[in-house]
N, C-alpha and C. Protein backbone atom coordinates (compact mmCIF):
# COMPACT_ATOMS: atom_id res chain seq x y z
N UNK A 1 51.12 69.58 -8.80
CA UNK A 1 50.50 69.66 -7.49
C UNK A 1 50.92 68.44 -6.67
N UNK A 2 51.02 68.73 -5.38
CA UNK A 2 52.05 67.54 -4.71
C UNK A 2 50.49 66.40 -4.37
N UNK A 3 50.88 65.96 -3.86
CA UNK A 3 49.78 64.82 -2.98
C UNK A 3 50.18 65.17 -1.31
N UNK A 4 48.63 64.83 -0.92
CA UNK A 4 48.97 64.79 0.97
C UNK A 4 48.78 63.76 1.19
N UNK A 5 49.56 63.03 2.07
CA UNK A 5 49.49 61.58 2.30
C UNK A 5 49.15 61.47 4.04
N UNK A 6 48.09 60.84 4.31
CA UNK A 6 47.40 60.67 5.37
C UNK A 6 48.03 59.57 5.98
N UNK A 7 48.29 59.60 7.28
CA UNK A 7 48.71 58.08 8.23
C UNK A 7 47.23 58.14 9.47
N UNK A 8 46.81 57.21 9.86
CA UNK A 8 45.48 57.09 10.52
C UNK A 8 45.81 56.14 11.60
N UNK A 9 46.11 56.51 12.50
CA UNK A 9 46.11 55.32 14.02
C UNK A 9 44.71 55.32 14.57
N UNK A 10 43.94 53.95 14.37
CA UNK A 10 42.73 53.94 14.86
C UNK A 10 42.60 54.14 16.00
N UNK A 11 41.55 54.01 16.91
CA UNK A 11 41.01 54.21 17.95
C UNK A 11 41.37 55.17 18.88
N UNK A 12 40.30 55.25 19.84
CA UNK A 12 40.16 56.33 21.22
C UNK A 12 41.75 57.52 21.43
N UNK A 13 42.70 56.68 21.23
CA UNK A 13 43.96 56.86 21.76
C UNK A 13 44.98 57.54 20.50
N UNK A 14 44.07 56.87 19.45
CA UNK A 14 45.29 57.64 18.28
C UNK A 14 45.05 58.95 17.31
N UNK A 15 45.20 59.22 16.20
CA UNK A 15 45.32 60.02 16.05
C UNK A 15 45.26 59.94 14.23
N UNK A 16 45.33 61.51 13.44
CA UNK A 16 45.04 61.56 12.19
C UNK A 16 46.12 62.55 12.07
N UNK A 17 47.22 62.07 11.05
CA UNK A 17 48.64 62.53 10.61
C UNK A 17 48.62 63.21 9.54
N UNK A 18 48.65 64.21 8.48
CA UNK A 18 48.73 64.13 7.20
C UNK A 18 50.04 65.17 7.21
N UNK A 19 50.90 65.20 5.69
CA UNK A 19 52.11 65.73 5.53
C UNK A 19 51.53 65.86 3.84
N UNK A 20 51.68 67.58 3.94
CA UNK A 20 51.64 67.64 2.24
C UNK A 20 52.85 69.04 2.12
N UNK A 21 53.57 68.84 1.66
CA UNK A 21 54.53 69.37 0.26
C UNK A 21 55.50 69.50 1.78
N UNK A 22 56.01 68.52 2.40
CA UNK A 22 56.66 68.35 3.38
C UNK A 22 56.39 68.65 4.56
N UNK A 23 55.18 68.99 5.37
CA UNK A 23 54.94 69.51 6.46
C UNK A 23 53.91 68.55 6.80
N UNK A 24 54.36 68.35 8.34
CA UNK A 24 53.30 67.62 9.08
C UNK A 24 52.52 68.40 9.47
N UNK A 25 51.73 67.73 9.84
CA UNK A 25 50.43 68.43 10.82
C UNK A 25 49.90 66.87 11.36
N UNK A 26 49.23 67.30 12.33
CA UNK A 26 48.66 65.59 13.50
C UNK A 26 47.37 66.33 13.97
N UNK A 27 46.36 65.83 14.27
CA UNK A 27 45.20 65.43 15.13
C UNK A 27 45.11 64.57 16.07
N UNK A 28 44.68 64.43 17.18
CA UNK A 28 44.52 63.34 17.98
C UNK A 28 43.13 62.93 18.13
N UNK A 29 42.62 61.92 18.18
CA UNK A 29 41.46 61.34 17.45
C UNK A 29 40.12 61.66 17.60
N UNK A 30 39.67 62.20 16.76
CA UNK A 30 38.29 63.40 17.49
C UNK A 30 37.11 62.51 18.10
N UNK A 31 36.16 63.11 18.73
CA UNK A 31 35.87 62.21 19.59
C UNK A 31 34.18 62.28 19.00
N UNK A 32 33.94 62.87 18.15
CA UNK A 32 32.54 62.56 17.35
C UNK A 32 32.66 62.08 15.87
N UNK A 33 31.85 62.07 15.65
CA UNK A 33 31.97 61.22 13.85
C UNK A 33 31.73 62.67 13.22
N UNK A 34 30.94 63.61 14.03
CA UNK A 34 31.12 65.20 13.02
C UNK A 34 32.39 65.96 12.81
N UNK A 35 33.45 65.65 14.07
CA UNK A 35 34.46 65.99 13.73
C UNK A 35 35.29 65.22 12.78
N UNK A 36 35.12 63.85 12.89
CA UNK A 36 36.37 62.99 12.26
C UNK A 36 35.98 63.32 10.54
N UNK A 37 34.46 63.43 10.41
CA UNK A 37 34.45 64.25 9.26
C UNK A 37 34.80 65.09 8.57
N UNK A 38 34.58 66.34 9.50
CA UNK A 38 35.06 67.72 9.07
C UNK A 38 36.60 67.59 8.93
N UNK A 39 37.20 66.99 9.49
CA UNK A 39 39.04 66.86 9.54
C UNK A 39 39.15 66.34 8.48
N UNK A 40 38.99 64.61 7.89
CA UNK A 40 38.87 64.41 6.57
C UNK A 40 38.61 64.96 5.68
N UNK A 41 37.31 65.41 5.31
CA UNK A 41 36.24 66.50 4.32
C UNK A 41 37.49 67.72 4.06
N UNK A 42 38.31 68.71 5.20
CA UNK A 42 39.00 69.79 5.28
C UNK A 42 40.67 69.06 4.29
N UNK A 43 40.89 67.63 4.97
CA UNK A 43 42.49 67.68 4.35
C UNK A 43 41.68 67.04 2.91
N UNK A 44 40.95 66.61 2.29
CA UNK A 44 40.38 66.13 0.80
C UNK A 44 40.30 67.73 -0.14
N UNK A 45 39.83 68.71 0.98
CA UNK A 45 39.11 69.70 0.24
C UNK A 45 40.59 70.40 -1.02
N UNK A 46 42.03 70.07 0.22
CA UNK A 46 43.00 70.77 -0.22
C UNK A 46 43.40 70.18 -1.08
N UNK A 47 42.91 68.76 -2.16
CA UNK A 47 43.84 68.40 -3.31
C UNK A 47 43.76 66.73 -3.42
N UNK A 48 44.45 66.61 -4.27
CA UNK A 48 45.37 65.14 -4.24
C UNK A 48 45.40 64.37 -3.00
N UNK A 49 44.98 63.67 -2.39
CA UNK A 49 45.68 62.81 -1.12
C UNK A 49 45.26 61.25 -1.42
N UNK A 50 46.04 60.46 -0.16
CA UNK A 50 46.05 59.54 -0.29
C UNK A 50 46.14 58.97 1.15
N UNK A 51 45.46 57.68 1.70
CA UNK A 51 45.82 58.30 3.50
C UNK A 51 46.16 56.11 3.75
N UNK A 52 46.66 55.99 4.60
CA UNK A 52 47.26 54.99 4.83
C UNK A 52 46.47 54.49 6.18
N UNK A 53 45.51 53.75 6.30
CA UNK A 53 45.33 53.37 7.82
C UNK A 53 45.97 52.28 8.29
N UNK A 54 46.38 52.09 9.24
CA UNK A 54 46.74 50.98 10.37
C UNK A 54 45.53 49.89 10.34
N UNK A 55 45.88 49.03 9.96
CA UNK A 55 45.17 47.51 9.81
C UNK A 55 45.18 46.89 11.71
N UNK A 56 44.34 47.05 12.21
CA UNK A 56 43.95 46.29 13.36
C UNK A 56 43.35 45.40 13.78
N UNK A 57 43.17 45.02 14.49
CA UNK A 57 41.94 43.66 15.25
C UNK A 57 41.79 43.83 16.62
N UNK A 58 40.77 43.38 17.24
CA UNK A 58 40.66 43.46 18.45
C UNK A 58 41.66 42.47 19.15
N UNK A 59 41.96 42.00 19.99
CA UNK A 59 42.73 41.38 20.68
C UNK A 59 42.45 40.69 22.24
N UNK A 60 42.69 39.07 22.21
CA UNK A 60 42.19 38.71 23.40
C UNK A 60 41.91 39.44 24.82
N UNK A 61 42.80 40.12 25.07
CA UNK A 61 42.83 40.76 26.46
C UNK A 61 41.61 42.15 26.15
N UNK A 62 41.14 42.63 25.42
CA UNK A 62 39.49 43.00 25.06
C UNK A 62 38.40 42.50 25.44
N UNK A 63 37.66 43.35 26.43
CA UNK A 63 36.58 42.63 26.58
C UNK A 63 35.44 42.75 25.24
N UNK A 64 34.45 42.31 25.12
CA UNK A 64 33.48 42.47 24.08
C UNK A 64 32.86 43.98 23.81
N UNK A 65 32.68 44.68 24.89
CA UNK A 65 32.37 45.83 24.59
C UNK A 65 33.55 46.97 23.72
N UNK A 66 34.46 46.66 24.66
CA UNK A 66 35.29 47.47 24.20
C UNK A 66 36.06 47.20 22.88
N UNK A 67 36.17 45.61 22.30
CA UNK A 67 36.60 45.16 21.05
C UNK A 67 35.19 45.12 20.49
N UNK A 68 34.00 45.64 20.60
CA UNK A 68 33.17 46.17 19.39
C UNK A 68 33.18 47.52 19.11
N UNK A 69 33.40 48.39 20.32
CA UNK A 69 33.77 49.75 19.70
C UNK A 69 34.91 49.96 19.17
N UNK A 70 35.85 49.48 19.53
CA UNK A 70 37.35 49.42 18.87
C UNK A 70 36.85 49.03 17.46
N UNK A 71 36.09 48.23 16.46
CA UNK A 71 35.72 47.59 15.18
C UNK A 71 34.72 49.09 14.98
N UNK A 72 34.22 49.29 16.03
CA UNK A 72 32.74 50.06 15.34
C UNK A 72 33.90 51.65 14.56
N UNK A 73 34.85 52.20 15.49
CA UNK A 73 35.61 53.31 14.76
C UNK A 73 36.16 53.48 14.05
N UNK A 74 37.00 51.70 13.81
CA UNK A 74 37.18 51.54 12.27
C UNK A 74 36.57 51.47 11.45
N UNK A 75 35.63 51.03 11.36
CA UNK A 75 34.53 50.99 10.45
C UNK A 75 33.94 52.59 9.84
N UNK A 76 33.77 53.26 11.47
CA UNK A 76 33.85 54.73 10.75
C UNK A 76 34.65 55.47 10.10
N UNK A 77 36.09 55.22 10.38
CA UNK A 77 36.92 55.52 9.32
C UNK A 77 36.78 55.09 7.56
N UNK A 78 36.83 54.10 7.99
CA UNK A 78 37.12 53.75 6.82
C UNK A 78 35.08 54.39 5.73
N UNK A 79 34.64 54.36 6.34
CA UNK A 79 33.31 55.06 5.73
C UNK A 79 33.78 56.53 5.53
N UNK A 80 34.20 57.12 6.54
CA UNK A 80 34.71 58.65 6.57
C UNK A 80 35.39 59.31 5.44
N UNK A 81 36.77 57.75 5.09
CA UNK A 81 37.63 58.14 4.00
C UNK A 81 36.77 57.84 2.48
N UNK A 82 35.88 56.98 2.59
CA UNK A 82 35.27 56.55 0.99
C UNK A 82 34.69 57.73 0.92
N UNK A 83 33.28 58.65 2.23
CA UNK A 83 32.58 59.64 1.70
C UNK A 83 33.45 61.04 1.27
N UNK A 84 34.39 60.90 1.63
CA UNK A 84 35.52 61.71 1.33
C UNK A 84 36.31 61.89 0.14
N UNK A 85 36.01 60.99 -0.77
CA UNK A 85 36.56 60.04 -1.80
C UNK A 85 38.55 60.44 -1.78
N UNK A 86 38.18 59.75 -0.50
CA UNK A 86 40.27 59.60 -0.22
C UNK A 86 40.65 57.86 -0.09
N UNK A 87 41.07 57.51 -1.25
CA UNK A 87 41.57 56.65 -1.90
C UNK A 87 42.48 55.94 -0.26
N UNK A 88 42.18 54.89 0.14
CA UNK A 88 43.45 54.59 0.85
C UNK A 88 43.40 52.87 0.82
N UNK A 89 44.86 52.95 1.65
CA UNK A 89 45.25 51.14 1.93
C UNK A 89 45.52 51.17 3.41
N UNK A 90 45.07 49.72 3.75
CA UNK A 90 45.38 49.32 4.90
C UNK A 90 46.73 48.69 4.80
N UNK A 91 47.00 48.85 6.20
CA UNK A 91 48.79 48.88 6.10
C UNK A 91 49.25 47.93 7.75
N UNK A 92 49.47 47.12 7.45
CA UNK A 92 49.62 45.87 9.13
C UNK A 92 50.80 47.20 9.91
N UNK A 93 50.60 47.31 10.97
CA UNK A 93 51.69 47.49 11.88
C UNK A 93 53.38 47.23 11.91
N UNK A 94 53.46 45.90 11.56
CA UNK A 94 54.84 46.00 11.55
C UNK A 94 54.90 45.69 10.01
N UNK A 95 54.78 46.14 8.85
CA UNK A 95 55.38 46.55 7.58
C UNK A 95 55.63 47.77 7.77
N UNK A 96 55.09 48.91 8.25
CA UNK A 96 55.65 50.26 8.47
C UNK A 96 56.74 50.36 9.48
N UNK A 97 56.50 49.58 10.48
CA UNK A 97 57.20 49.58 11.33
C UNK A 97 58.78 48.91 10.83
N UNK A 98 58.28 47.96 10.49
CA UNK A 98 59.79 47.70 9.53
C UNK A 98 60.45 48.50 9.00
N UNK A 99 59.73 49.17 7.88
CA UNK A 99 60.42 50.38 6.62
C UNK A 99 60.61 51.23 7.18
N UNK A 100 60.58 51.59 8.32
CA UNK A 100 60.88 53.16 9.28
C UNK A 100 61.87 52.51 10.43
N UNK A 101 62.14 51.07 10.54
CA UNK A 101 63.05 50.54 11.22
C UNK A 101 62.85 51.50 13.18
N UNK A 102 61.53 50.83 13.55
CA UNK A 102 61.17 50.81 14.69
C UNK A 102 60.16 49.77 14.82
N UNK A 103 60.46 48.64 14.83
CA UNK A 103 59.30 48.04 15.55
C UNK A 103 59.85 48.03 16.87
N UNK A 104 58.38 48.05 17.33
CA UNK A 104 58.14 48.26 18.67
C UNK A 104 57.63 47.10 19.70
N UNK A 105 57.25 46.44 19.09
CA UNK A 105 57.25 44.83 19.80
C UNK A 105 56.04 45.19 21.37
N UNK A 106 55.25 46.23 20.73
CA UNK A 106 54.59 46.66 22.32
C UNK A 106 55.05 47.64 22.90
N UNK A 107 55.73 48.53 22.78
CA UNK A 107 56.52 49.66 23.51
C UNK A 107 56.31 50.52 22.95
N UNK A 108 55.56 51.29 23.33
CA UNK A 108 55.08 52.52 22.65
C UNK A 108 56.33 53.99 22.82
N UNK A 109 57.22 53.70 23.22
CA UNK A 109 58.43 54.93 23.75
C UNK A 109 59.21 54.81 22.41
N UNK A 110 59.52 53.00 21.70
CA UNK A 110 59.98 53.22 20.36
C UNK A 110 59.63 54.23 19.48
N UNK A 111 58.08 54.06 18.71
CA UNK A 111 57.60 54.90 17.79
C UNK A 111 57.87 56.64 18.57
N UNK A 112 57.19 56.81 19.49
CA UNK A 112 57.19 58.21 19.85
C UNK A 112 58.80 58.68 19.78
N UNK A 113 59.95 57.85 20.10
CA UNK A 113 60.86 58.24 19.58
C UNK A 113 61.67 58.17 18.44
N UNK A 114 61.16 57.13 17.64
CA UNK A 114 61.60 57.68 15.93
C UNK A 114 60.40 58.98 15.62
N UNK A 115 59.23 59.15 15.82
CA UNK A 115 57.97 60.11 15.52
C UNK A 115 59.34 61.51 15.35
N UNK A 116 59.63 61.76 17.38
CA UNK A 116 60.38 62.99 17.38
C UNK A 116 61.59 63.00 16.45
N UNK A 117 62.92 61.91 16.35
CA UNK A 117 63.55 61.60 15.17
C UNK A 117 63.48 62.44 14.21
N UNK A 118 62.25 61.97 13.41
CA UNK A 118 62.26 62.11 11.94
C UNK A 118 61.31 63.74 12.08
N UNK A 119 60.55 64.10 13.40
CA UNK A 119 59.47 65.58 12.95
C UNK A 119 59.90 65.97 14.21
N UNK A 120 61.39 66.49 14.48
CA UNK A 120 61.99 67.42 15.61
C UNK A 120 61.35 68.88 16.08
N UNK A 121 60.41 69.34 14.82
CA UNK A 121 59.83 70.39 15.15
C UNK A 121 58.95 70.22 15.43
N UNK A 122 58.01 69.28 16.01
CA UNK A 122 56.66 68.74 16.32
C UNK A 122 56.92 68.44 17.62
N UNK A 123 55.36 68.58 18.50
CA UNK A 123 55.23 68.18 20.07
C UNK A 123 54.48 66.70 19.77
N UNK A 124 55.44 65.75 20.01
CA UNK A 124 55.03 64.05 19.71
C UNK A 124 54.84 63.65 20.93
N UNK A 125 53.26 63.22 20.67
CA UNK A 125 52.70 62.44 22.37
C UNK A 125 52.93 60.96 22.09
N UNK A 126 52.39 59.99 22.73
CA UNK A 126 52.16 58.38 22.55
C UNK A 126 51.09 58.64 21.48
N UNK A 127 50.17 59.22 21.45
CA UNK A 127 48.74 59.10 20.51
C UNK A 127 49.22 59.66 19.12
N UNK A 128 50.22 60.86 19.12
CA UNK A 128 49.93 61.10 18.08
C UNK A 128 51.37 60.73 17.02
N UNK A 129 52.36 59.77 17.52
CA UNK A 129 52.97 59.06 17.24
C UNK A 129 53.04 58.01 16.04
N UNK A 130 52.09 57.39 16.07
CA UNK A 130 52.14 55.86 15.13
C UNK A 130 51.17 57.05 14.13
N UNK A 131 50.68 58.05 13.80
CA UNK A 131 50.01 58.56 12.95
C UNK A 131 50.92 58.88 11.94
N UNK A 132 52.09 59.84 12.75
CA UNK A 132 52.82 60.66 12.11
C UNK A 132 53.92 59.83 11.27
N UNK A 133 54.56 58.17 11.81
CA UNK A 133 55.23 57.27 11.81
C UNK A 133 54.11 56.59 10.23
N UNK A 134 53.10 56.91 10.32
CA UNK A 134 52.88 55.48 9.32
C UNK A 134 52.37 56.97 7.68
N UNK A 135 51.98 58.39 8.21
CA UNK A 135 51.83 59.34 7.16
C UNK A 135 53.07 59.51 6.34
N UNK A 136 54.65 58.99 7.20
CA UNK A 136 55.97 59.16 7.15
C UNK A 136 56.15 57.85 5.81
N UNK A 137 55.45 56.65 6.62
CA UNK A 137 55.48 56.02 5.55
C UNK A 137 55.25 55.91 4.34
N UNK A 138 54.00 56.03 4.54
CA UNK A 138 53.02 56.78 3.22
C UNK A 138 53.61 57.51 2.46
N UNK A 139 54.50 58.50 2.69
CA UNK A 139 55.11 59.47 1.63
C UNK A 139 56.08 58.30 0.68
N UNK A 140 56.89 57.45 1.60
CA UNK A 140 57.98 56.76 1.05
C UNK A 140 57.45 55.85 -0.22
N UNK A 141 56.13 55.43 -0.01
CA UNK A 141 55.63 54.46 -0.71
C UNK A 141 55.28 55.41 -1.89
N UNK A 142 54.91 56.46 -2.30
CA UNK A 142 54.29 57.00 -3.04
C UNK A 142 55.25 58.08 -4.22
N UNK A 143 56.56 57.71 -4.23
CA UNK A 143 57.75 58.39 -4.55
C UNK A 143 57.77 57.68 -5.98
């Protein structure tokens, strides 16, 4: 039985990647904690997985509100994936970005264009980009 390997771009803007027995599939980031459930709960139900999130921080140019909800959705993730019991690692930005040879240095047109690159049969937005880019990774690591 293969494994599905999950890539997770936190917040408002990103998105939930998973690829099992070679096929992508993407979400773009649901906007209740009942959905971000049911999406997790649904790709766990099918097997084996393993899901990779994007390691973040808030960042000076954040005001306080918005770099506590930015912390508060990670936080739900990462609760989402334990009640789920989907095993994962946090993964910095540019180590994936390295091993997929796009860093992006801030330019979000990089990733969305290795995303299309490597999943030509997929409609790749900015959001659902660094999902599909770090689930991509995830497979490599797990070989």
């Amino acid at each position: 039985m293969s494994k599905t390997i999950i890539g997770i771009d936190p917040g408002a803007n990103g998105a939930i990647a998973w690829i099992k027995e070679g096929k992508p599939c993407v979400e773009k980031m649901p906007d209740t904690l009942q959905d971000l459930w049911e999406i997790l709960r649904d790709i766990a139900s099918e097997g084996k997985c393993h899901a990779y999130l994007e390691q973040v921080h808030s960042s000076p140019q954040m005001g306080v509100k918005s770099a506590f909800t930015f912390g508060n959705g990670f936080g739900h993730l990462e609760m989402a994936l334990t009640a789920a019991c989907i095993p994962f690692a946090r993964i910095r930005p540019q180590v994936w970005q390295k091993e997929l040879g796009c860093l992006t240095k801030g330019d979000k047109n990089v990733s969305k264009r290795k995303a299309q690159e490597l999943f030509p049969s997929m409609k790749v937005t900015h959001a659902t980009a660094d999902a599909l880019l770090i689930a991509k990774y995830g497979t490599q690591q797990t070989k």
